[in-house]
N, C-alpha and C. Protein backbone atom coordinates (compact mmCIF):
# COMPACT_ATOMS: atom_id res chain seq x y z
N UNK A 1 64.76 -119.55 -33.55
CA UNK A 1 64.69 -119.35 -34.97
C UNK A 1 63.71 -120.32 -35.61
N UNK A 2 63.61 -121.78 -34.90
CA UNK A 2 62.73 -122.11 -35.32
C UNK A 2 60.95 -122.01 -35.49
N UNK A 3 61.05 -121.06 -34.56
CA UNK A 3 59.67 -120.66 -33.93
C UNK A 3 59.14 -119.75 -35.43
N UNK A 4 60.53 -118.94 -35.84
CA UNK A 4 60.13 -118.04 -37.04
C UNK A 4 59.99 -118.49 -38.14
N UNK A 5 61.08 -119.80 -38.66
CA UNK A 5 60.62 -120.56 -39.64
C UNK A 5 59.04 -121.24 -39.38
N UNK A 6 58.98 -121.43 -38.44
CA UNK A 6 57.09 -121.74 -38.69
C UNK A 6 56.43 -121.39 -38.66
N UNK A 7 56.48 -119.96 -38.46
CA UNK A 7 55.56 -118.86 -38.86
C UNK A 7 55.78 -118.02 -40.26
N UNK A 8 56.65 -118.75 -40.97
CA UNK A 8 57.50 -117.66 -42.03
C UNK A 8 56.26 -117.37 -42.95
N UNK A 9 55.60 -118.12 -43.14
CA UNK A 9 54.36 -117.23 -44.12
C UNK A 9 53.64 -116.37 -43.95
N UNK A 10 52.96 -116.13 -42.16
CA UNK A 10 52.65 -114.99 -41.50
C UNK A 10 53.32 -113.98 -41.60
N UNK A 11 54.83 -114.11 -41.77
CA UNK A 11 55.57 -113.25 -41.96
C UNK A 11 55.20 -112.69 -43.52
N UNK A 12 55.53 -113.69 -44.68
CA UNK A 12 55.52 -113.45 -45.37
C UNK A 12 54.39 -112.18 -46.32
N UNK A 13 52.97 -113.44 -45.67
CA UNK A 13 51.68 -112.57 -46.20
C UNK A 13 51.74 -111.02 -45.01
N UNK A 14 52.47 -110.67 -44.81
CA UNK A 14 52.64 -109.36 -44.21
C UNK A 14 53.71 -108.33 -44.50
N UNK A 15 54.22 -108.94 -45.69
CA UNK A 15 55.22 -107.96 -46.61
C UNK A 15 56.12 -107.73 -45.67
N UNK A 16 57.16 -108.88 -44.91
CA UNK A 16 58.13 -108.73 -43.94
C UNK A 16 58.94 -109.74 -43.93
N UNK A 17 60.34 -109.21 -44.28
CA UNK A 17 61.62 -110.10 -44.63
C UNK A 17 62.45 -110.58 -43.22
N UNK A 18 62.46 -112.00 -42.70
CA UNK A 18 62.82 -112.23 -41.78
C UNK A 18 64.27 -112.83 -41.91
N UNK A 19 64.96 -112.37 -41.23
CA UNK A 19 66.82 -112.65 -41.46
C UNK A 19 67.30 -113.12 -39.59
N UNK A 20 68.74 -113.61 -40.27
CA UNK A 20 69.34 -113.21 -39.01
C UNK A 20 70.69 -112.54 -39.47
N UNK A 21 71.27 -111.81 -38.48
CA UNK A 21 72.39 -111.74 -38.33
C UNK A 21 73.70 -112.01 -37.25
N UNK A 22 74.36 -112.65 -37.37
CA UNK A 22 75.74 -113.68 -36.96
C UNK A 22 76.79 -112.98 -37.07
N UNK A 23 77.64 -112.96 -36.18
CA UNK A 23 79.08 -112.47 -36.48
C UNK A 23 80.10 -113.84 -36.92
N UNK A 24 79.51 -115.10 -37.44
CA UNK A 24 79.89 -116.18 -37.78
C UNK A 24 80.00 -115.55 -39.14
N UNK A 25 80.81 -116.36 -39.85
CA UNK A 25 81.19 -116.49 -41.22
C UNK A 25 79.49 -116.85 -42.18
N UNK A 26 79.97 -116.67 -43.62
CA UNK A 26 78.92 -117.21 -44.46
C UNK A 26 78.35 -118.58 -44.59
N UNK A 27 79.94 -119.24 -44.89
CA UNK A 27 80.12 -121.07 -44.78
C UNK A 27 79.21 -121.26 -43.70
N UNK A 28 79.66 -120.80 -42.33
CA UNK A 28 79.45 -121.73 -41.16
C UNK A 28 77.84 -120.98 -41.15
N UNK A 29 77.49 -120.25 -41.41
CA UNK A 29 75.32 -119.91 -41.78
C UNK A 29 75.06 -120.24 -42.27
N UNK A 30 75.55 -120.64 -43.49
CA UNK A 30 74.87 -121.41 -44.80
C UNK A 30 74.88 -123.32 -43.86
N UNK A 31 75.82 -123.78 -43.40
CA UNK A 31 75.34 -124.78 -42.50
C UNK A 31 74.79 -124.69 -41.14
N UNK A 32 74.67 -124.07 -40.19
CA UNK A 32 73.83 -123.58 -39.68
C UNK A 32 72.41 -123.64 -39.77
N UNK A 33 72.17 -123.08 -41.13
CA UNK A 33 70.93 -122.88 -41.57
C UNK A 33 70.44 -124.57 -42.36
N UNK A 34 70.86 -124.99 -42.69
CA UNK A 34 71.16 -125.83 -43.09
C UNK A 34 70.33 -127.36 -42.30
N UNK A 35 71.48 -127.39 -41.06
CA UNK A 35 70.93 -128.22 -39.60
C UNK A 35 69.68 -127.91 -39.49
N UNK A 36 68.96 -126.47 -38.94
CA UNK A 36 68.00 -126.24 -38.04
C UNK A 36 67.17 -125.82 -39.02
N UNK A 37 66.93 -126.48 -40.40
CA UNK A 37 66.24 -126.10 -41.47
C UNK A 37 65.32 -124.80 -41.40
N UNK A 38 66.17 -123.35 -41.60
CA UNK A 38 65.68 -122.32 -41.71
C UNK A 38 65.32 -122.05 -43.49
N UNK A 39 64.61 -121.59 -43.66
CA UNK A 39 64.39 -120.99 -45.11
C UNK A 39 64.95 -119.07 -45.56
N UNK A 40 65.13 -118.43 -43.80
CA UNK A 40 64.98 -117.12 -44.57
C UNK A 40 66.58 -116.77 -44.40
N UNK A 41 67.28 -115.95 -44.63
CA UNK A 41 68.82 -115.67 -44.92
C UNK A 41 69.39 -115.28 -43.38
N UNK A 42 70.87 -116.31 -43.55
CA UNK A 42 71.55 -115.91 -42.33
C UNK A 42 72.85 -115.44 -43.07
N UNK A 43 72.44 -113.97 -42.30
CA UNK A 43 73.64 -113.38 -42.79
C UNK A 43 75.06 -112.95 -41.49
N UNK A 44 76.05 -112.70 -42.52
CA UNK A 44 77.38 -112.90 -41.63
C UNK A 44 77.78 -111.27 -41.43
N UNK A 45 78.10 -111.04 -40.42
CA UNK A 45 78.55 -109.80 -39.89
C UNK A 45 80.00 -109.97 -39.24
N UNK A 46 80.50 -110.26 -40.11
CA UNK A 46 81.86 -110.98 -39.58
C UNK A 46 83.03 -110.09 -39.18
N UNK A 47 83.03 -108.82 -39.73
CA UNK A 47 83.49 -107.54 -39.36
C UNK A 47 82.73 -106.78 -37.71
N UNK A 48 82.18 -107.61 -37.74
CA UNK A 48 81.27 -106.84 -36.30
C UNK A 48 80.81 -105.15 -36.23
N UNK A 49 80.21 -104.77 -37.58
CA UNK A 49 80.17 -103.75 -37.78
C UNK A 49 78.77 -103.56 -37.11
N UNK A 50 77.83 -104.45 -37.75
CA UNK A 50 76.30 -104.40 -37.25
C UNK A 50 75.79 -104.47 -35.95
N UNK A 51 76.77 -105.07 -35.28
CA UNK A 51 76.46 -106.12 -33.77
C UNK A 51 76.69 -104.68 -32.86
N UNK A 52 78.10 -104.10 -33.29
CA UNK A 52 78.73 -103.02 -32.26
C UNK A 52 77.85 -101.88 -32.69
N UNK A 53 77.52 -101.46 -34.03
CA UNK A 53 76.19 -100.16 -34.01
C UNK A 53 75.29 -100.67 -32.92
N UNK A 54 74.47 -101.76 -32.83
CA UNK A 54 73.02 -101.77 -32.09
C UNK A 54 73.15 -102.01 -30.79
N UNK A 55 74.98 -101.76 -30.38
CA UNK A 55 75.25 -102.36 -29.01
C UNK A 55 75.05 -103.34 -28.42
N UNK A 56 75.12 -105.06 -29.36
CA UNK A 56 74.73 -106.22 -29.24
C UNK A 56 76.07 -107.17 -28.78
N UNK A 57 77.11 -106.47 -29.06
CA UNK A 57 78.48 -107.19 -29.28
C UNK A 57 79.19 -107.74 -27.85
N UNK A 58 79.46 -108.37 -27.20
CA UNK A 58 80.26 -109.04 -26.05
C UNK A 58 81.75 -108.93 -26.90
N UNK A 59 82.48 -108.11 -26.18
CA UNK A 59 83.75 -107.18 -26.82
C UNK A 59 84.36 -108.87 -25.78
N UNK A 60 84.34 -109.41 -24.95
CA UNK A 60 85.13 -110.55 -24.05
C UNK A 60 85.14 -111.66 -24.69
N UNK A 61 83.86 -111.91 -24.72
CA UNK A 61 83.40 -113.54 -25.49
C UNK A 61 83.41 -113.71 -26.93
N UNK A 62 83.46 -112.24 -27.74
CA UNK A 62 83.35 -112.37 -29.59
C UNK A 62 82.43 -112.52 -29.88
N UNK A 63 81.18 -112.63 -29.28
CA UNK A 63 79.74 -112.57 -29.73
C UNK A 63 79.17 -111.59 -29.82
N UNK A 64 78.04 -111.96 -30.34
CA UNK A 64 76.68 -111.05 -30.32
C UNK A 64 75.70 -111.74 -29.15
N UNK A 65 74.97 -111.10 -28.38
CA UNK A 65 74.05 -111.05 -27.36
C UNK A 65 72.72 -110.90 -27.93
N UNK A 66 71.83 -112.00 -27.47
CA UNK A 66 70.36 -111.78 -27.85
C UNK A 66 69.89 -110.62 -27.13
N UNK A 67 69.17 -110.03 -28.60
CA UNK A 67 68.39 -108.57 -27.79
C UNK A 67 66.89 -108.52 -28.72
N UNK A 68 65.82 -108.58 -27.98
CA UNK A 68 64.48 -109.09 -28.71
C UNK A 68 64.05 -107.13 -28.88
N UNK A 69 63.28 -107.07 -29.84
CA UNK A 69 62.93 -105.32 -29.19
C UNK A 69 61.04 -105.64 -30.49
């Protein structure tokens, strides 16, 4: 993530909104983000609605799985 915060203006001057999404709470992204000084929004999927559509979800461990595409 940090790799994207230092590119975030490349991003930016290219009309492209860079996020994450977490099946962590809001609190615990808003510090998160916080620590690893990100600027663009970490958002909470705390329902695991998003994770289980894109087939990202570890149904064992409660996570989400990195998937680059």
């Amino acid at each position: 993530m940090k790799a994207y915060q230092a590119d975030i203006a490349k991003f930016e001057s290219n009309d492209t909104q860079v996020f994450r999404i977490s099946v962590d709470s809001v609190p615990a992204n808003r510090e998160f983000g916080k620590q690893i000084g990100v600027s663009f929004p970490l958002l909470s999927d705390f329902k695991r609605t998003v994770v289980k559509d894109y087939g990202v979800f570890n149904e064992e461990q409660g996570l989400e799985t990195a998937r680059l595409s």
